[in-house]
Protein backbone atom coordinates (compact mmCIF):
# COMPACT_ATOMS: atom_id res chain seq x y z
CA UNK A 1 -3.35 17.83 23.24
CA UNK A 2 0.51 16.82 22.49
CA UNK A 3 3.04 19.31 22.23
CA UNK A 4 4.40 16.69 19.30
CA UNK A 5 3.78 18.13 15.80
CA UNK A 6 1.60 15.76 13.56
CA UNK A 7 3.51 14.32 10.67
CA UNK A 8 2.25 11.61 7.85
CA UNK A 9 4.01 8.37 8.06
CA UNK A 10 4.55 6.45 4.59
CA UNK A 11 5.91 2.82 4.23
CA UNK A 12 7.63 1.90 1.17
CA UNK A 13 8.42 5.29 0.24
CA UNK A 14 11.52 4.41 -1.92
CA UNK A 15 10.10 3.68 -5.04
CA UNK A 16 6.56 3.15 -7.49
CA UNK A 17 3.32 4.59 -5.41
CA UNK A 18 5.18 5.17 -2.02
CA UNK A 19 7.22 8.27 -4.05
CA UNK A 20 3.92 9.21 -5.95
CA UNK A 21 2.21 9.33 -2.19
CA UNK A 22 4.56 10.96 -1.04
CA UNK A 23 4.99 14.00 -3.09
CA UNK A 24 1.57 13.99 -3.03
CA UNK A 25 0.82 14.32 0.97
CA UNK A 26 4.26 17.28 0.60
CA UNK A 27 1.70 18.61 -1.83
CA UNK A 28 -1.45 19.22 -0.03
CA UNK A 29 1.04 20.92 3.03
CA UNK A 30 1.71 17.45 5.40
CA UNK A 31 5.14 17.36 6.85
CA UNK A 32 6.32 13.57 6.10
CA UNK A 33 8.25 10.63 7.62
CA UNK A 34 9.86 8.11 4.70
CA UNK A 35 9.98 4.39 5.98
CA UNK A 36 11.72 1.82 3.43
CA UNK A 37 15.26 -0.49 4.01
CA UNK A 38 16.92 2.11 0.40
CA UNK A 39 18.15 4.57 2.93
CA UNK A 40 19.74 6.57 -0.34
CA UNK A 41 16.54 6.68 -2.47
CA UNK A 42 14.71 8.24 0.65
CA UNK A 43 17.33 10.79 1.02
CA UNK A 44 17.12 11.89 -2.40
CA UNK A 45 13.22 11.94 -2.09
CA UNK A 46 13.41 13.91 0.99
CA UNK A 47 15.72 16.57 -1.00
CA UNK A 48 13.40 16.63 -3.62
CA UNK A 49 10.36 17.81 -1.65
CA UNK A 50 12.43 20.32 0.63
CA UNK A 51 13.42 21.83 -3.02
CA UNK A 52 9.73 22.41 -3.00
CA UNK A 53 10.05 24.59 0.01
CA UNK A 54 8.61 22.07 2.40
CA UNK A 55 9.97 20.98 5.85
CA UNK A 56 12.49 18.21 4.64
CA UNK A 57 10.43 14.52 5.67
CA UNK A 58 12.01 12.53 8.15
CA UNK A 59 14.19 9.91 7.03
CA UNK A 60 13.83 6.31 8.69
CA UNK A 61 15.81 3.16 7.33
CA UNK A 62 14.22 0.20 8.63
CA UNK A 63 13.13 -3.41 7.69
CA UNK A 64 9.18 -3.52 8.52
CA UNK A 65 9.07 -7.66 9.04
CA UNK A 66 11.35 -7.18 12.26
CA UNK A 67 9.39 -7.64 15.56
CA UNK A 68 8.66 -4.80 17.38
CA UNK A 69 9.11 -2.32 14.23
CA UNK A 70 6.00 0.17 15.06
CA UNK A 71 7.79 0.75 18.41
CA UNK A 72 11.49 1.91 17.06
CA UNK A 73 9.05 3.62 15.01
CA UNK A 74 7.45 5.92 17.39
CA UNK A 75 10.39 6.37 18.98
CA UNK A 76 12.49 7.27 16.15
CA UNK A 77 9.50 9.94 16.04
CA UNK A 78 9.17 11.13 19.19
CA UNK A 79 13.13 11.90 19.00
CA UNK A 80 12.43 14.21 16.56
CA UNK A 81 9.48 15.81 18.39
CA UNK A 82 7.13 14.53 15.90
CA UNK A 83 4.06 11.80 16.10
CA UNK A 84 1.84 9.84 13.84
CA UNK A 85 -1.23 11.81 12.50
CA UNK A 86 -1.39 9.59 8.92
CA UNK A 87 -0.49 6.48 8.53
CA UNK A 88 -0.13 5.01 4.95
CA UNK A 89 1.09 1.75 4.57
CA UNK A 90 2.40 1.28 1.44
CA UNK A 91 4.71 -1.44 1.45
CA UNK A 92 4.42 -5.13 0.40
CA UNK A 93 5.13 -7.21 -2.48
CA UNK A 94 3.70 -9.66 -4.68
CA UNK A 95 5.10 -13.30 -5.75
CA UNK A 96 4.19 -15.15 -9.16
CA UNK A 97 4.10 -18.62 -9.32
CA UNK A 98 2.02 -21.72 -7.59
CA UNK A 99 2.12 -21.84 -4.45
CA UNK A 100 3.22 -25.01 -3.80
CA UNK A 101 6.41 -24.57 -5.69
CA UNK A 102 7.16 -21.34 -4.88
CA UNK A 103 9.82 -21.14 -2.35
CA UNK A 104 7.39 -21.17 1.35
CA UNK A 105 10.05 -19.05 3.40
CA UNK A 106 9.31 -16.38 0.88
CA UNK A 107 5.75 -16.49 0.65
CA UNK A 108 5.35 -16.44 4.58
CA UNK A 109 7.59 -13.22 4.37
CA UNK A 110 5.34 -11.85 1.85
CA UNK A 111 2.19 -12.32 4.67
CA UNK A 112 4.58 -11.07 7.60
CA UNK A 113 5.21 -7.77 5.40
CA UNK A 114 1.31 -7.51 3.75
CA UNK A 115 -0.64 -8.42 6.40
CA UNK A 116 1.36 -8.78 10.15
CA UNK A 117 3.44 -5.31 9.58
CA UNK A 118 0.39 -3.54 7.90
CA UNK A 119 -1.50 -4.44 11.05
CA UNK A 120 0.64 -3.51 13.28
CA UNK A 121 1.48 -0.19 12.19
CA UNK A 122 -2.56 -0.11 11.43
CA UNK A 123 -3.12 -0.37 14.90
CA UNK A 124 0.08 1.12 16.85
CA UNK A 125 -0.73 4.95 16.87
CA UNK A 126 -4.74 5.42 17.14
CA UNK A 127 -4.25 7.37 20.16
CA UNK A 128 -2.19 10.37 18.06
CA UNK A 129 -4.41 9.57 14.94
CA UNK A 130 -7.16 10.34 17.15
CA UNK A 131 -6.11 13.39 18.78
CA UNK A 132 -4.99 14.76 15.30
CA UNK A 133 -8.37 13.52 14.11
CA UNK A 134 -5.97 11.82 11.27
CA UNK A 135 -6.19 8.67 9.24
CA UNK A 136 -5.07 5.46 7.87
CA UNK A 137 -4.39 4.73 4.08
CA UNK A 138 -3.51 1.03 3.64
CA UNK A 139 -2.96 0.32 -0.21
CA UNK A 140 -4.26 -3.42 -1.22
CA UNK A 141 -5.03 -3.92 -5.00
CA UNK A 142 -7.74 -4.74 -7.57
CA UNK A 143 -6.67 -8.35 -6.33
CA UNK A 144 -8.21 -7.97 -3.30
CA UNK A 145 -11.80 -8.61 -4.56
CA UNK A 146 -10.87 -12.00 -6.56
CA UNK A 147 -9.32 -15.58 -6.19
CA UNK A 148 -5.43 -15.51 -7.56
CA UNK A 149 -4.42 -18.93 -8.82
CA UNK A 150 -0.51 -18.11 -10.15
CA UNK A 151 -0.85 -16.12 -7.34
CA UNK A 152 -2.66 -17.31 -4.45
CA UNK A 153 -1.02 -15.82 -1.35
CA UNK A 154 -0.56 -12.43 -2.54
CA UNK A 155 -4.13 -12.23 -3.52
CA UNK A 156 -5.15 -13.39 -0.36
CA UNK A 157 -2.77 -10.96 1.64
CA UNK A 158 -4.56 -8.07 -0.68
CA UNK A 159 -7.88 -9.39 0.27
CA UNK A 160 -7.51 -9.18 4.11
CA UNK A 161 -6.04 -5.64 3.96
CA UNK A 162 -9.51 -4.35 2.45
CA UNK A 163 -11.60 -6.62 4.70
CA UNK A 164 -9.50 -5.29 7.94
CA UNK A 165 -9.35 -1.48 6.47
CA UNK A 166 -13.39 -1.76 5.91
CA UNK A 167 -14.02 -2.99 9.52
CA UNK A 168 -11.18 -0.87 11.08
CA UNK A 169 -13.24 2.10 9.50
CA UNK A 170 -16.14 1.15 11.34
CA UNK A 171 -14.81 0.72 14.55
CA UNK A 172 -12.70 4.08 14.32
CA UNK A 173 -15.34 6.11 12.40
CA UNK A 174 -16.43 7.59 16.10
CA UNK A 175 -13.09 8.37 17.20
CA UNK A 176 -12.39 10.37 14.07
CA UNK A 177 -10.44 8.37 12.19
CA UNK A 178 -10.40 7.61 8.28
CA UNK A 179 -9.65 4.25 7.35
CA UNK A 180 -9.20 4.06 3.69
CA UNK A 181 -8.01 0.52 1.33
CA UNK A 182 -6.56 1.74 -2.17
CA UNK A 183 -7.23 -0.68 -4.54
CA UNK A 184 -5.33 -0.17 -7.67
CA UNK A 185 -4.94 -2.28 -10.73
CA UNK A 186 -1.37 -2.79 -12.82
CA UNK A 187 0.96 -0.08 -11.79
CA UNK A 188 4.07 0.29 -14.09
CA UNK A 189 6.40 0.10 -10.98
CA UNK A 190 9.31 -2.18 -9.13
CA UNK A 191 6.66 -4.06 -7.88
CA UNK A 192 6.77 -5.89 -11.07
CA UNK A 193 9.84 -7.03 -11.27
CA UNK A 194 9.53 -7.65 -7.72
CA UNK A 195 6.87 -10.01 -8.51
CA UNK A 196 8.69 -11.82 -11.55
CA UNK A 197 6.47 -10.39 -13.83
CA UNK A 198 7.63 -8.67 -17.34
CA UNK A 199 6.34 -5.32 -17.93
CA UNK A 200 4.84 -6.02 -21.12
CA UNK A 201 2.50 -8.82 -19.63
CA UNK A 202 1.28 -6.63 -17.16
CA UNK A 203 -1.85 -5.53 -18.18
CA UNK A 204 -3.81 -4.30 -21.10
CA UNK A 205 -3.47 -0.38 -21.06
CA UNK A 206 -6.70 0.31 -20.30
CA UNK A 207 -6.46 -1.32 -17.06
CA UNK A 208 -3.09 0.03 -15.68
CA UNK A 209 -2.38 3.66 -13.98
CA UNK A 210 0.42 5.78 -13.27
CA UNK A 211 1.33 6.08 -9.49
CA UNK A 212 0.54 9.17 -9.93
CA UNK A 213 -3.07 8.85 -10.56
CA UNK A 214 -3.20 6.13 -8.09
CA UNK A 215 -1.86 8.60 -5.43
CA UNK A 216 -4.02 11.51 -6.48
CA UNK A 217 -7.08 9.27 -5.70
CA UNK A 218 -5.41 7.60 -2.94
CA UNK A 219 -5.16 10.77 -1.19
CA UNK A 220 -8.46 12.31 -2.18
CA UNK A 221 -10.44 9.33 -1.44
CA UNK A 222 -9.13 9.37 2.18
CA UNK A 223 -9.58 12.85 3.09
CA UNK A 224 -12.96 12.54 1.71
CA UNK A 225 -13.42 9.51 3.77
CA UNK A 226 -13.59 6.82 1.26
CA UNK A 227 -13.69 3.17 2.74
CA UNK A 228 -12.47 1.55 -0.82
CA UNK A 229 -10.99 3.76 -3.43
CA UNK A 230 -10.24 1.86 -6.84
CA UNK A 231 -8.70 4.53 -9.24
CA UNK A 232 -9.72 4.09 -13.04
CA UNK A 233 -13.49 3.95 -14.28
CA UNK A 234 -12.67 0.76 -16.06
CA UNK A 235 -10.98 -0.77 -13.19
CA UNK A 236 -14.21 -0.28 -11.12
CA UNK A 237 -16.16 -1.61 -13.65
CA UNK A 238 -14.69 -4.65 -13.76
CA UNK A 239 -14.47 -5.43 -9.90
CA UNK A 240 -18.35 -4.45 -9.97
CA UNK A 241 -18.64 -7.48 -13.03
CA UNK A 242 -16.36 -9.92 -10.95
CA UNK A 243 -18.89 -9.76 -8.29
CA UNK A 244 -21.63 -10.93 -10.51
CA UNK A 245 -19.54 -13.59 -12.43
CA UNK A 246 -19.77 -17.23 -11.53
CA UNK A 247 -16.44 -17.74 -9.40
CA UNK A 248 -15.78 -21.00 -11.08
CA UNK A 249 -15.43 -18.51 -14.27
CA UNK A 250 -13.40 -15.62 -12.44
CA UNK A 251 -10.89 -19.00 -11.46
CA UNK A 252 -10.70 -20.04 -15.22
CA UNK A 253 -9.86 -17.06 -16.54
CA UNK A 254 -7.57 -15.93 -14.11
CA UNK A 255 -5.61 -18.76 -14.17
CA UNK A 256 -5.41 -18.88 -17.95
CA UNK A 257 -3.69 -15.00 -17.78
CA UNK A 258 -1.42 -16.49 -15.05
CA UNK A 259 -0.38 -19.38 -16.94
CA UNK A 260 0.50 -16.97 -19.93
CA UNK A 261 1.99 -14.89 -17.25
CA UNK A 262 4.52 -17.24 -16.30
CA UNK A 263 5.46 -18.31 -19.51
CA UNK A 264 6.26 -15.55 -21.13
CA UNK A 265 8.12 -14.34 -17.63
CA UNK A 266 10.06 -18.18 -17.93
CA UNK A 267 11.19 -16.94 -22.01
């Protein structure tokens, strides 16, 4: 056993579902540590929840494409006589446009923050997830389980983090260790705007969530050890159509809502 106290670790906790996750781990009793580059945003965060009466979270400003980041990490956690017992990577962003014209220096930042960081910090701290018997919440998107013309790589970033959370489950089941992919569909957030993408083309309200919801299901789904949690009874229903549908079909139509995506974000 480790004399280190177990504490949740949440990427992207400055803004959308990282804040929703996070006040909702502080909720069910987890003491937290914030990751994101907005070091102000996390400090007001962390006041919020120790208003709550919980142990203030852990504060950590740091950019999660530089090399070596799950490292300074650990350390930065250790040096506060604390160690990974959840990890839930939150962060990433999306780009719309083609993908031929969209700028490639961005996109392959987009896959070193989705997919290489997510990985890495995936991977870095299954010794202390096992002794805590903890777990690993990586958050993908309804875009995980279809193509994405308009917006090819970040689909395909989405679709490898619930292929590698599925098989990472597996191979830590025995060990103890949850592996859960959140899959949500529009989320009113930054992300958004991030993306390029006007709030009121989003989606069709039937399809979208508050992070709220998405991080009430997040969390439930992996403490109940959940593989693939998709919040929304509509939003499942869909993904379990678009795995019937010719994909020829699932192309056409996507890339007709993508092409009325970018105009009206180009008005």
């Amino acid at each position: 056993m480790s004399d280190l106290r177990p504490i949740t670790l949440i990427t992207g906790a400055s803004a959308g579902i990282g804040v929703a996750l996070a006040r909702e781990f502080a909720r069910h009793g987890h003491d937290l540590a914030l990751v994101a580059r907005r070091e102000d945003r996390l400090n007001d965060l962390a006041d919020e929840i120790a208003a709550t009466g919980r142990p203030r979270p852990l504060v950590i400003k740091a950019d999660l494409a530089q090399a070596g980041i799950a490292r300074r990490l650990a350390e930065a956690l250790a040096a506060q006589g604390a160690e990974v017992q959840y990890v839930v990577n939150n962060a990433g962003f999306g780009l719309v446009g083609l993908a031929a014209s969209r700028d490639r220096n961005e996109q392959l930042s987009m896959i070193d923050l989705n997919v290489r960081a997510l990985t890495e910090l995936s991977l870095a701290f299954v010794e202390s997830l096992a002794r805590h018997r903890g777990g690993i919440l990586n958050v993908g998107s309804m875009a995980a389980f279809m193509p994405g013309p308009g917006m090819a790589v970040y689909y395909a970033t989405k679709a490898f983090v619930v292929s590698f959370s599925q098989a990472l489950s597996s191979e830590l089941k025995p060990r103890g260790i949850r592996v859960t992919a959140l899959c949500p569909g529009p989320v009113p957030t930054e992300f958004a705007e991030r993306a390029g993408v006007k709030t009121s083309s989003l989606a069709p309200p039937i399809l979208t969530q508050s992070p709220e919801v998405v991080a009430e299901q997040g969390y439930a789904g992996l403490m109940a050890g959940q593989r693939v949690v998709i919040p929304g009874f509509v939003n499942r229903l869909v993904i379990g159509l678009v795995r019937f549908l010719p994909r020829g079909l699932v192309l056409a139509a996507l890339d007709k809502r993508q092409t009325r995506r970018r105009s009206a974000t180009a008005s």
